[in-house]
PDB file of N, CA and C in Angstrom:
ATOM      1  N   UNK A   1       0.867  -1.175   0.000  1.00  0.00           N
ATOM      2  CA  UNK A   1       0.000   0.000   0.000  1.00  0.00           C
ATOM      3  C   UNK A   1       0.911   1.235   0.000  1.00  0.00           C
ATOM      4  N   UNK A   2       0.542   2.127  -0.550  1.00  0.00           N
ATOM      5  CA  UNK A   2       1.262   3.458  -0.993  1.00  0.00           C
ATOM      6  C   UNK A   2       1.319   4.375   0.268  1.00  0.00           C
ATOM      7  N   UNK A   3       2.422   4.621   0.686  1.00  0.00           N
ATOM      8  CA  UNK A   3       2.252   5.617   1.872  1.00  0.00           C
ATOM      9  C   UNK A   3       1.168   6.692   1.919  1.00  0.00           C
ATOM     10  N   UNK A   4       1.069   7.504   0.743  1.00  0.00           N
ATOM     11  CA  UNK A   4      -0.097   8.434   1.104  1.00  0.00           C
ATOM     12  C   UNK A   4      -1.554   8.361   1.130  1.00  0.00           C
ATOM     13  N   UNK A   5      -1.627   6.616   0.974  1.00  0.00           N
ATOM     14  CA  UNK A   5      -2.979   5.741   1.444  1.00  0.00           C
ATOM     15  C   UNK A   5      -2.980   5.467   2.597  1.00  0.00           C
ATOM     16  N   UNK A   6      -1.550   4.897   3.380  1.00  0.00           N
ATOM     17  CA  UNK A   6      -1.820   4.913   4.435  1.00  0.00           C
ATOM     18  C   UNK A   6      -1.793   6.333   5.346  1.00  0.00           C
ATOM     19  N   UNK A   7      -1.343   7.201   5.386  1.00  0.00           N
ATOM     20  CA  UNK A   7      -1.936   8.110   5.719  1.00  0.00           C
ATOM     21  C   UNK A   7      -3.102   8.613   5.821  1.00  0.00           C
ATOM     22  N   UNK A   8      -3.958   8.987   4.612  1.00  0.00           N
ATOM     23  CA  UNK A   8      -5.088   9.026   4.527  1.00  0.00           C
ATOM     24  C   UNK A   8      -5.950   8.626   5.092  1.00  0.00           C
ATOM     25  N   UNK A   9      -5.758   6.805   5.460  1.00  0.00           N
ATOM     26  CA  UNK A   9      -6.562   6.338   6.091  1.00  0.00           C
ATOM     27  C   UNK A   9      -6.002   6.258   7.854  1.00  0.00           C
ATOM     28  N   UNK A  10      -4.901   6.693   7.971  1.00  0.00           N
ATOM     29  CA  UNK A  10      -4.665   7.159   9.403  1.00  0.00           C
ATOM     30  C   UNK A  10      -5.560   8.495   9.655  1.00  0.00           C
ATOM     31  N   UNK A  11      -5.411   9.355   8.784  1.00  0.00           N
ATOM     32  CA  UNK A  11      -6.127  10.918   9.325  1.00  0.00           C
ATOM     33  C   UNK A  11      -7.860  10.534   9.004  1.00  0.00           C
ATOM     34  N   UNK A  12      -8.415   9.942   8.456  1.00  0.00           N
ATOM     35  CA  UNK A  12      -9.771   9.160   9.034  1.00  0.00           C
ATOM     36  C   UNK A  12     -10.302   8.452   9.881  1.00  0.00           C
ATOM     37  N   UNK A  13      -9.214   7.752   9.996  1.00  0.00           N
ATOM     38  CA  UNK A  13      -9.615   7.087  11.792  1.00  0.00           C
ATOM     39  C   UNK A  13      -8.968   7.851  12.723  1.00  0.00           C
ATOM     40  N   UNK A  14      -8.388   8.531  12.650  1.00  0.00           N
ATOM     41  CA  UNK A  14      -7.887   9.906  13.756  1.00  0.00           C
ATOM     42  C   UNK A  14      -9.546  10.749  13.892  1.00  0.00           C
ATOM     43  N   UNK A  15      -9.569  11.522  12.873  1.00  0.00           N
ATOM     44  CA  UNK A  15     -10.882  12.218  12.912  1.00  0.00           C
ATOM     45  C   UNK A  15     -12.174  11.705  12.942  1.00  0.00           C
ATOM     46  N   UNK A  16     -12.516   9.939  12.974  1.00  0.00           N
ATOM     47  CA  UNK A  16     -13.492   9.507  13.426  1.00  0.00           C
ATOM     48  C   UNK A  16     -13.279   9.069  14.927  1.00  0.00           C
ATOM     49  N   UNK A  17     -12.031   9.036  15.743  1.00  0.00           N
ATOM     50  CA  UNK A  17     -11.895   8.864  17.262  1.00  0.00           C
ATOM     51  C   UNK A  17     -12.865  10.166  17.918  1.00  0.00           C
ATOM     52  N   UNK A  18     -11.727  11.084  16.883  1.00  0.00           N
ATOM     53  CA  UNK A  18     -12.241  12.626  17.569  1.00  0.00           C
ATOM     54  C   UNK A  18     -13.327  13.416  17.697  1.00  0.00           C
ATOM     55  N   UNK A  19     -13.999  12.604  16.555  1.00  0.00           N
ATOM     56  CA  UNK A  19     -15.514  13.249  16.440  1.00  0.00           C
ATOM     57  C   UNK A  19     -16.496  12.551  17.627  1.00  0.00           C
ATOM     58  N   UNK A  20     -16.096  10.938  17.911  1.00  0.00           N
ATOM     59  CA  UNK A  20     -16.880  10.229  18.890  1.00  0.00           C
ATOM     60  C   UNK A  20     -16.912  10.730  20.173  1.00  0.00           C
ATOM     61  N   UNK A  21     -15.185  11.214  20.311  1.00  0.00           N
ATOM     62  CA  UNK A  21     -14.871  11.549  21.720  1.00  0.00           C
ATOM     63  C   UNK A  21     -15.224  13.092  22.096  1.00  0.00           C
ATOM     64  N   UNK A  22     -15.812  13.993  21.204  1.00  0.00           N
ATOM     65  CA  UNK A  22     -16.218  15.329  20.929  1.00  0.00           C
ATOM     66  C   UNK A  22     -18.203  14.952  21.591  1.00  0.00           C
ATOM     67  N   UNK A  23     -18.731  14.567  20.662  1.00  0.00           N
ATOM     68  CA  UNK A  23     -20.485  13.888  21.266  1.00  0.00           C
ATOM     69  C   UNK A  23     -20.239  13.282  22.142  1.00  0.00           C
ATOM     70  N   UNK A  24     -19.689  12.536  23.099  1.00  0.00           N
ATOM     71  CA  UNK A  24     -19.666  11.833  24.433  1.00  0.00           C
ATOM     72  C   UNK A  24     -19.466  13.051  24.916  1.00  0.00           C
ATOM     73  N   UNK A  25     -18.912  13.982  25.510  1.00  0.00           N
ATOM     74  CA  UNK A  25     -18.989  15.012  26.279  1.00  0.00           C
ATOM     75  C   UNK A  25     -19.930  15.738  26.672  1.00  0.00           C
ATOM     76  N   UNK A  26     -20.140  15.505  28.433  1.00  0.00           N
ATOM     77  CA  UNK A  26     -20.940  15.803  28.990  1.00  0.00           C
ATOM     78  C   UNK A  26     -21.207  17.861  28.787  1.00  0.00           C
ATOM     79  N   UNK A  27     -22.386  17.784  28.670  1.00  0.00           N
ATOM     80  CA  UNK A  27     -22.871  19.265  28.661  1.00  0.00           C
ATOM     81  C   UNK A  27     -23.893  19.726  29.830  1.00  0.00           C
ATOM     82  N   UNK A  28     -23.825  18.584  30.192  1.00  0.00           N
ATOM     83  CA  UNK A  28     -24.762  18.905  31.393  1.00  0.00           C
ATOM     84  C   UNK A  28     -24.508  19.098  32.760  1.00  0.00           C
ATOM     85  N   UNK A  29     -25.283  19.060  34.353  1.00  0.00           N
ATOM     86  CA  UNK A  29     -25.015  18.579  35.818  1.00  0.00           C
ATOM     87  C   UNK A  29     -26.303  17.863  35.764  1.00  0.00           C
ATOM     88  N   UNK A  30     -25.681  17.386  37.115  1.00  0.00           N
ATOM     89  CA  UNK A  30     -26.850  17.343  38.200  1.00  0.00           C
ATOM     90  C   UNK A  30     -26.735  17.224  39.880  1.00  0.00           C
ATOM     91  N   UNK A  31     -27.940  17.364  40.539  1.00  0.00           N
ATOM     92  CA  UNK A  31     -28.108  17.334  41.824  1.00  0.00           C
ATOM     93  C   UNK A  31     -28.592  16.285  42.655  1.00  0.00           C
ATOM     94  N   UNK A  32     -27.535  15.743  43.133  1.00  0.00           N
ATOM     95  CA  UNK A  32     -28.603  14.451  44.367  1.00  0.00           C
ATOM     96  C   UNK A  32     -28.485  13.952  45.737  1.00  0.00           C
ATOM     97  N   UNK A  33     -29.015  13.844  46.081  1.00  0.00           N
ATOM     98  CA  UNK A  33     -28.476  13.228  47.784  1.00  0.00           C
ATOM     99  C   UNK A  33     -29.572  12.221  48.237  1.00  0.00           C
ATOM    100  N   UNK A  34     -29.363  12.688  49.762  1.00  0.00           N
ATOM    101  CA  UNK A  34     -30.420  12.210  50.525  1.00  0.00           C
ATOM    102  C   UNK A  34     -31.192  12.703  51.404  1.00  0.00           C
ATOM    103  N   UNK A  35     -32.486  12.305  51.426  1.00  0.00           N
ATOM    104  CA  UNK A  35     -33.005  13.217  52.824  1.00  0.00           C
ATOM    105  C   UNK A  35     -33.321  12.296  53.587  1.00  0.00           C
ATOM    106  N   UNK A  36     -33.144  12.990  55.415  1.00  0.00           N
ATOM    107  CA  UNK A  36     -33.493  12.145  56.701  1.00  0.00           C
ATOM    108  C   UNK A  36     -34.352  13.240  57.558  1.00  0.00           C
ATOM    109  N   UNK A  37     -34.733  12.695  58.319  1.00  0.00           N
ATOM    110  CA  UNK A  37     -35.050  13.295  59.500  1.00  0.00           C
ATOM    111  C   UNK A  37     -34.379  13.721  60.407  1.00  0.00           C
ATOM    112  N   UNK A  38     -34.750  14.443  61.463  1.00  0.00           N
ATOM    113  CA  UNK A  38     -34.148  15.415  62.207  1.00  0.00           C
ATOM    114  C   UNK A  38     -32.917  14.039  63.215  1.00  0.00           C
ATOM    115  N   UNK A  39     -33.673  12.812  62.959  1.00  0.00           N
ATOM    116  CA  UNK A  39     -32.504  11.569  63.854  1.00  0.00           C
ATOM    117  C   UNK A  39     -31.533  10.682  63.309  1.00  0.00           C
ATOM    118  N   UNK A  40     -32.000  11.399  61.714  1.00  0.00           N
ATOM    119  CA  UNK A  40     -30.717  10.380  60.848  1.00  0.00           C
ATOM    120  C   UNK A  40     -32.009   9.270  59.653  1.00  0.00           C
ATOM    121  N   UNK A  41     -33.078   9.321  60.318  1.00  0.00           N
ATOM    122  CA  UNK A  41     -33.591   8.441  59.542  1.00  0.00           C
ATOM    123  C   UNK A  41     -34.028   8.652  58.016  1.00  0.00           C
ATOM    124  N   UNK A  42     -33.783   7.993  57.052  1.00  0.00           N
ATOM    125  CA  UNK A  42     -33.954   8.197  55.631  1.00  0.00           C
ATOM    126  C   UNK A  42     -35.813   8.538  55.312  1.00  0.00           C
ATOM    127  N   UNK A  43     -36.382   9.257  54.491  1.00  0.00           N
ATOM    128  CA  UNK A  43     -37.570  10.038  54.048  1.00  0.00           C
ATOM    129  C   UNK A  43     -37.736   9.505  52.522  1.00  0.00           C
ATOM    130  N   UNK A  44     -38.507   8.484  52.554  1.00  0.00           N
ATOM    131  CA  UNK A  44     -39.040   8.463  51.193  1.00  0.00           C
ATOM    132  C   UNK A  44     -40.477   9.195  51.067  1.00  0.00           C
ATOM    133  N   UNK A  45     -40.966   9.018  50.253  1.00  0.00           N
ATOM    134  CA  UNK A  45     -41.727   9.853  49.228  1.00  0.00           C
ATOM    135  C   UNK A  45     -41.823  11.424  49.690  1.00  0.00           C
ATOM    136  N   UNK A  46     -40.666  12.011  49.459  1.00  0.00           N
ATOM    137  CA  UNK A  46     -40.724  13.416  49.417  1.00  0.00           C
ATOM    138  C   UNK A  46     -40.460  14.136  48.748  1.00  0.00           C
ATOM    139  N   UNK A  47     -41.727  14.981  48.142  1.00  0.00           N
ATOM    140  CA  UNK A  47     -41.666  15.883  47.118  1.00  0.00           C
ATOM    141  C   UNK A  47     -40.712  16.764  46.840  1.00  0.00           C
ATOM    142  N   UNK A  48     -39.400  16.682  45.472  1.00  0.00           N
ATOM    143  CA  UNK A  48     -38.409  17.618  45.797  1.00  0.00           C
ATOM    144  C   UNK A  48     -38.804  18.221  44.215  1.00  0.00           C
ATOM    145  N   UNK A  49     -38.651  19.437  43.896  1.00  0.00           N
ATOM    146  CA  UNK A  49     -38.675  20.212  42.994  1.00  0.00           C
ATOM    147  C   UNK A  49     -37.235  20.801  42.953  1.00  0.00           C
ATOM    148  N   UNK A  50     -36.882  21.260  41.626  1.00  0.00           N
ATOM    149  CA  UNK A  50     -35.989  22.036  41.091  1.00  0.00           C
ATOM    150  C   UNK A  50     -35.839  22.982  40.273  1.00  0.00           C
ATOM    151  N   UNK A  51     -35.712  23.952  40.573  1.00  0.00           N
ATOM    152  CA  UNK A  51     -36.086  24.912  39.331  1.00  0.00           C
ATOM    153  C   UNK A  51     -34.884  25.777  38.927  1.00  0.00           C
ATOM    154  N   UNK A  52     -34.483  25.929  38.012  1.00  0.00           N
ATOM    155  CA  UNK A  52     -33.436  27.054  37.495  1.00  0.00           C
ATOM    156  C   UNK A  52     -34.057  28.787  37.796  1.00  0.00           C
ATOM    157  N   UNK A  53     -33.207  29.452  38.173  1.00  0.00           N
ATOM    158  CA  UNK A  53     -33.308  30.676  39.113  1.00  0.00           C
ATOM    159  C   UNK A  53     -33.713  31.578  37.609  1.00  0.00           C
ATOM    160  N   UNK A  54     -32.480  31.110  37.026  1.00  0.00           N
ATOM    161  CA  UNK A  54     -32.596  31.957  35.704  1.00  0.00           C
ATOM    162  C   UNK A  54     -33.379  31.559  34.863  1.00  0.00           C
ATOM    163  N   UNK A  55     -34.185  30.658  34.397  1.00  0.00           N
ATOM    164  CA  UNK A  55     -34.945  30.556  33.208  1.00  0.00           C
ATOM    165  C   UNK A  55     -36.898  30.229  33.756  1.00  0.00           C
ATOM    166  N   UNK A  56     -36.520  29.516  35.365  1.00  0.00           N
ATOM    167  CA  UNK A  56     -37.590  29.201  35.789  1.00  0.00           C
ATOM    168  C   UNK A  56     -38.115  27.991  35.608  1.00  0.00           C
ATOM    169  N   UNK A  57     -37.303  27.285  34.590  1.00  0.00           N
ATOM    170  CA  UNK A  57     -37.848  25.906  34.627  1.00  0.00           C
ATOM    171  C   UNK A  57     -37.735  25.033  35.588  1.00  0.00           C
ATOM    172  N   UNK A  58     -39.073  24.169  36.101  1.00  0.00           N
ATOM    173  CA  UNK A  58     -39.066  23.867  37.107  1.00  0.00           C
ATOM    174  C   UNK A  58     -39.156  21.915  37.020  1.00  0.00           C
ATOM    175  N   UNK A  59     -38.030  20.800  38.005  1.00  0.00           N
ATOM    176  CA  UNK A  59     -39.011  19.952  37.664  1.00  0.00           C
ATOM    177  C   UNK A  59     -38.977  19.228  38.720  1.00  0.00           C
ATOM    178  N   UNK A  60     -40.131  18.375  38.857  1.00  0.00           N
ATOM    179  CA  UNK A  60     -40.187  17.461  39.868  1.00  0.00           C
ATOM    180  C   UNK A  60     -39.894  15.860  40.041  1.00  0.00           C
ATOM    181  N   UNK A  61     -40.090  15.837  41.211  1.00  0.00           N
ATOM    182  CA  UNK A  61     -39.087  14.074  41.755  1.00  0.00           C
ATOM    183  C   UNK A  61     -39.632  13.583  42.860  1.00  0.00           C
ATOM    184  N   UNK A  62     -39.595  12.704  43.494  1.00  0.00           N
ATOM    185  CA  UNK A  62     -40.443  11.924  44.405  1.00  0.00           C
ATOM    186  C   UNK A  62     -38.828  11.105  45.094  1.00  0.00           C
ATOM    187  N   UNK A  63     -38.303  11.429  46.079  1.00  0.00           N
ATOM    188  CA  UNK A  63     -37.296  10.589  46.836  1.00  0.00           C
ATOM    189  C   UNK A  63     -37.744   9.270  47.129  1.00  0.00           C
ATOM    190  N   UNK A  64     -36.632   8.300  46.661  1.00  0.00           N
ATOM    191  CA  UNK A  64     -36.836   6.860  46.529  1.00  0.00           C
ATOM    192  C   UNK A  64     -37.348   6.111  48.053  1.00  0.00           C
ATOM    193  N   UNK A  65     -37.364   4.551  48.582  1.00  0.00           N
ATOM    194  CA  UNK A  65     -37.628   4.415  49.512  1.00  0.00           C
ATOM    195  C   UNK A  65     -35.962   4.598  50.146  1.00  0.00           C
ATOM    196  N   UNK A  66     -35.113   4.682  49.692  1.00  0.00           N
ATOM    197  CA  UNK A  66     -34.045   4.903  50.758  1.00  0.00           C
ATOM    198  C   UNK A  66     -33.701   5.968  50.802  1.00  0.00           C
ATOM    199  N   UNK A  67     -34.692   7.039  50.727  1.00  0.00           N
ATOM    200  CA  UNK A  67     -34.507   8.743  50.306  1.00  0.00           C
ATOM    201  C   UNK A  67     -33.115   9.410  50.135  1.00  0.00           C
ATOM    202  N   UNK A  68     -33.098   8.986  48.867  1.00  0.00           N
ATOM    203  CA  UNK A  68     -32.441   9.338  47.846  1.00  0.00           C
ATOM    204  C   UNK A  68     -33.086  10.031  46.660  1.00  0.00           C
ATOM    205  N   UNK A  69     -32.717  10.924  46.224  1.00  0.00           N
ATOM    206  CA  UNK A  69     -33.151  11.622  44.631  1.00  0.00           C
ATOM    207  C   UNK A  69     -32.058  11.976  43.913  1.00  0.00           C
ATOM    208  N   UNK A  70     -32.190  12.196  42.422  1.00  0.00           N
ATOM    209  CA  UNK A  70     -31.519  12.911  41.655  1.00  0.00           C
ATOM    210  C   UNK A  70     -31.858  13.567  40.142  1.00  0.00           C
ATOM    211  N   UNK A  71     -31.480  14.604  40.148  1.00  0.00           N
ATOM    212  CA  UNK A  71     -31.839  15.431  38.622  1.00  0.00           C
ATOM    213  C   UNK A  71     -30.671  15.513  38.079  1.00  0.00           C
ATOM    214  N   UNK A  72     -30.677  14.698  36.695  1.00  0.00           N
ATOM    215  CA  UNK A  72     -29.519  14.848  36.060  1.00  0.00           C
ATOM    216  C   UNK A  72     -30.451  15.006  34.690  1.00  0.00           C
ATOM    217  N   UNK A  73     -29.022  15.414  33.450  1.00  0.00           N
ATOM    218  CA  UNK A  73     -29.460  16.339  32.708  1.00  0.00           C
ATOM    219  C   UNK A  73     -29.506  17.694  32.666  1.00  0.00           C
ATOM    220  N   UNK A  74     -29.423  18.610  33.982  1.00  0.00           N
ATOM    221  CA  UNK A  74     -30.054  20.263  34.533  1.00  0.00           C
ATOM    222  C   UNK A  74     -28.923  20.788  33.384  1.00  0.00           C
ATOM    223  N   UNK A  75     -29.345  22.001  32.486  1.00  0.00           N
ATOM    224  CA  UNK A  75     -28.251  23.119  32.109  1.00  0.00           C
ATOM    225  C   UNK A  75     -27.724  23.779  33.163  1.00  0.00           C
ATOM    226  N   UNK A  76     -26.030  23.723  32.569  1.00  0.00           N
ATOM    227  CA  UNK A  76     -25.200  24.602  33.762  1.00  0.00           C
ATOM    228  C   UNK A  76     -26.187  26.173  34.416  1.00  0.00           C
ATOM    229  N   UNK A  77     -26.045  26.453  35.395  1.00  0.00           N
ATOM    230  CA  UNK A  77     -27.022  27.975  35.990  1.00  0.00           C
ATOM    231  C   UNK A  77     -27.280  27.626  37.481  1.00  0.00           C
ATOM    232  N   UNK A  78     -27.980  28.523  38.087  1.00  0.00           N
ATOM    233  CA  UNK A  78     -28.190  28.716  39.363  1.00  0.00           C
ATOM    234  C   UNK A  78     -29.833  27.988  39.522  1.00  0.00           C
ATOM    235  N   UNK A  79     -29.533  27.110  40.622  1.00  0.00           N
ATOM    236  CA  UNK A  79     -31.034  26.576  41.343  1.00  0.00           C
ATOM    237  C   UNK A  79     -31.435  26.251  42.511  1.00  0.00           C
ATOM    238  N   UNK A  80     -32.857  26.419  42.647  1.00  0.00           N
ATOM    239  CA  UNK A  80     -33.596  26.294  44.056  1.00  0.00           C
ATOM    240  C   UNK A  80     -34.071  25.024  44.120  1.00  0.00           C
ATOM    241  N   UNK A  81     -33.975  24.456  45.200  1.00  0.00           N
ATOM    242  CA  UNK A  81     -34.212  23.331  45.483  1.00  0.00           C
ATOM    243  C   UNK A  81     -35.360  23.814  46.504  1.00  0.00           C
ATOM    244  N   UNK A  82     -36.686  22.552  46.791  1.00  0.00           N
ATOM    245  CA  UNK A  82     -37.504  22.531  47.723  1.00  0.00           C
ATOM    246  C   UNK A  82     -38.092  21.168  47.950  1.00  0.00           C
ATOM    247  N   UNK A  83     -38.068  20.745  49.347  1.00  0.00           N
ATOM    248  CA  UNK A  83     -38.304  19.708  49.636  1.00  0.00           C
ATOM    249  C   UNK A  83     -39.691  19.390  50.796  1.00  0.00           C
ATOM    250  N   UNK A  84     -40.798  18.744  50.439  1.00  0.00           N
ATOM    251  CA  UNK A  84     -42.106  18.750  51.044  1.00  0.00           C
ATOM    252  C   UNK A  84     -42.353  17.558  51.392  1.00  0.00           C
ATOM    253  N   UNK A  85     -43.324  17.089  52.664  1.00  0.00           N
ATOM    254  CA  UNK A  85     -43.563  15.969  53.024  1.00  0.00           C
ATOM    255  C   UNK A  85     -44.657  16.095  53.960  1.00  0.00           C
ATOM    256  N   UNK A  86     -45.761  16.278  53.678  1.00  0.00           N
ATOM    257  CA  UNK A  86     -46.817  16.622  55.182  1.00  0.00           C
ATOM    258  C   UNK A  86     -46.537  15.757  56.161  1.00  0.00           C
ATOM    259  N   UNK A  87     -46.506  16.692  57.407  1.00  0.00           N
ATOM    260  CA  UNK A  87     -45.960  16.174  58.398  1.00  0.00           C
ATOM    261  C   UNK A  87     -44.260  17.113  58.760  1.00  0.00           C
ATOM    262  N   UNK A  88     -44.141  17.668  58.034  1.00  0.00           N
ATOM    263  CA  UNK A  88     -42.532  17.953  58.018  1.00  0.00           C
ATOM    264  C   UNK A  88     -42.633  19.462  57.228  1.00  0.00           C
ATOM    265  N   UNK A  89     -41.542  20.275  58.059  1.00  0.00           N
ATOM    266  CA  UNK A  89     -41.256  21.612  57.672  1.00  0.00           C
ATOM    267  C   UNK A  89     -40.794  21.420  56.152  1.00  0.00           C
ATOM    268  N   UNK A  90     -41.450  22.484  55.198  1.00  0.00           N
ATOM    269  CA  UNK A  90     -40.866  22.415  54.314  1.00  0.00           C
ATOM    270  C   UNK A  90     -39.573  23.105  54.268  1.00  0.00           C
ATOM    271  N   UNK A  91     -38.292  22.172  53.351  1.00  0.00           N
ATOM    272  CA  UNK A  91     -36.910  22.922  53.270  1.00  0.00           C
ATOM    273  C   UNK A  91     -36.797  23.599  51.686  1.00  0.00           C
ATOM    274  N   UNK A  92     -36.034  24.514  52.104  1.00  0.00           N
ATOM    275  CA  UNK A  92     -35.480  25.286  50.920  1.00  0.00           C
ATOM    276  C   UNK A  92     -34.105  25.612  50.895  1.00  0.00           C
ATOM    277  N   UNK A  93     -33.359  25.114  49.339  1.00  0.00           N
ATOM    278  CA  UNK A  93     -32.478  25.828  49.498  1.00  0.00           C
ATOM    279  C   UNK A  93     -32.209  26.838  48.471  1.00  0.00           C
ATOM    280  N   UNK A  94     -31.136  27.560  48.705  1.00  0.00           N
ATOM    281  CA  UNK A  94     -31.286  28.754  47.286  1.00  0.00           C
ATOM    282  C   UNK A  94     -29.427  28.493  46.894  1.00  0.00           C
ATOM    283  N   UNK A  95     -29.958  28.874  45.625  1.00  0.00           N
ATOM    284  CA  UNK A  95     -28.780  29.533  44.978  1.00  0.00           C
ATOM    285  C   UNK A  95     -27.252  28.267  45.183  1.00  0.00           C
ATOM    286  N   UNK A  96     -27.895  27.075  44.161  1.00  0.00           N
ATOM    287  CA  UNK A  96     -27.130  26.197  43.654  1.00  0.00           C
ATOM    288  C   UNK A  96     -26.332  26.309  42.703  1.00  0.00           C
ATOM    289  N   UNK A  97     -25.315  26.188  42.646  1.00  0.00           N
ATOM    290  CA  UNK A  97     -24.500  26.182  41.172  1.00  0.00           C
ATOM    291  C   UNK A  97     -24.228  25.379  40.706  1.00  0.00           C
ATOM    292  N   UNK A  98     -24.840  25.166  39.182  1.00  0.00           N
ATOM    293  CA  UNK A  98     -23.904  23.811  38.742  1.00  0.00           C
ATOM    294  C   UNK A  98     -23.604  24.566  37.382  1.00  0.00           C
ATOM    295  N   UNK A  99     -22.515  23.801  37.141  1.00  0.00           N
ATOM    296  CA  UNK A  99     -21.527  23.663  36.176  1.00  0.00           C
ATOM    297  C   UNK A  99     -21.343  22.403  35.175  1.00  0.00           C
ATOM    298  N   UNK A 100     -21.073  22.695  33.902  1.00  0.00           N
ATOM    299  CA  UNK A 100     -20.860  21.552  33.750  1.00  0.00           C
ATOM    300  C   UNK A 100     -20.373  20.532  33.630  1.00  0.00           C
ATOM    301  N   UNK A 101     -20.966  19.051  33.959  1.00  0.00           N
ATOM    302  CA  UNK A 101     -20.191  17.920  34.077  1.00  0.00           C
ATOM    303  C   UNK A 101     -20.249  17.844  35.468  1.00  0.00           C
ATOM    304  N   UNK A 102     -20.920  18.698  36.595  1.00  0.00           N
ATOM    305  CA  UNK A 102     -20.915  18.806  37.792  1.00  0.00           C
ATOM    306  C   UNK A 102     -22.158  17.873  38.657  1.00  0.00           C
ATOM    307  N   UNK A 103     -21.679  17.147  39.541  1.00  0.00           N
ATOM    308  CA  UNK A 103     -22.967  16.511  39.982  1.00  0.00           C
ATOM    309  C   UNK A 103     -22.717  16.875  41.814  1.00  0.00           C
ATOM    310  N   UNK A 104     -23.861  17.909  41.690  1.00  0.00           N
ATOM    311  CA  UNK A 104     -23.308  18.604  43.307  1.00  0.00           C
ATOM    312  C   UNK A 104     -24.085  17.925  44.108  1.00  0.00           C
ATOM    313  N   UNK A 105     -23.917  17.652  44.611  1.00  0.00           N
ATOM    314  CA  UNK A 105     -23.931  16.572  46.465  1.00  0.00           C
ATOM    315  C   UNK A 105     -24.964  17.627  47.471  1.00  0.00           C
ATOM    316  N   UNK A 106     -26.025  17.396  47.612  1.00  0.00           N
ATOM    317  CA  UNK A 106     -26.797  18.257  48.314  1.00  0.00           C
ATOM    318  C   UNK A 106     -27.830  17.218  49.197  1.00  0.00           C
ATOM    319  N   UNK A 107     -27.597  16.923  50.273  1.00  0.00           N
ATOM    320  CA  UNK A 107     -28.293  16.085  51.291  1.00  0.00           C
ATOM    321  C   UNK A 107     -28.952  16.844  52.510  1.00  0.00           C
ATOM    322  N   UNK A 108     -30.361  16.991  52.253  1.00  0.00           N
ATOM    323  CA  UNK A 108     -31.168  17.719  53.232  1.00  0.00           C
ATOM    324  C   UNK A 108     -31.666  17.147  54.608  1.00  0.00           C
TER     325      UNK A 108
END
């Protein structure tokens, strides 16, 4: 084979690595933890919402039975978190940052 075939077909499979490894890159965050009670004990079904500060989009989640949640996917920006459970003070928090590729650790 003629060197400037093999080349050719080196700088095509170079630029098909690079294009794969370009779309795998995360563009996104997300937020998750856990919630307990005031003694340590884990809180399932509790209503947690999320909303971006800046655009307002808002979405919701239901904490698992080992109260745990998570929103992944969120665009990088600032968000409010709120967490509900009748029976229980509602919590709020403000002014989250994520970034992206960021998965921030927030346990209420």
């Amino acid at each position: 084979m003629p060197r400037i075939a093999r080349f050719g077909i080196l700088v095509v499979i170079l630029a098909l690595v690079g294009a794969g490894t370009a779309a795998a890159q995360n563009t996104s965050g997300a937020i998750a933890g856990t919630i307990t009670d005031t003694q340590g004990g884990v809180l399932p079904g509790v209503s947690i919402t999320v909303t971006n500060s800046e655009t307002g989009v808002a979405r919701t989640s239901v904490t698992e039975g080992d109260g745990r949640y998570r929103f992944a996917g969120l665009q990088p920006g600032r968000y409010d978190l709120r967490a509900e459970l009748q029976g229980f003070s509602t919590v709020e928090v403000k002014n989250l940052v994520l970034t992206i590729g960021l998965e921030y650790p927030k346990d209420i």
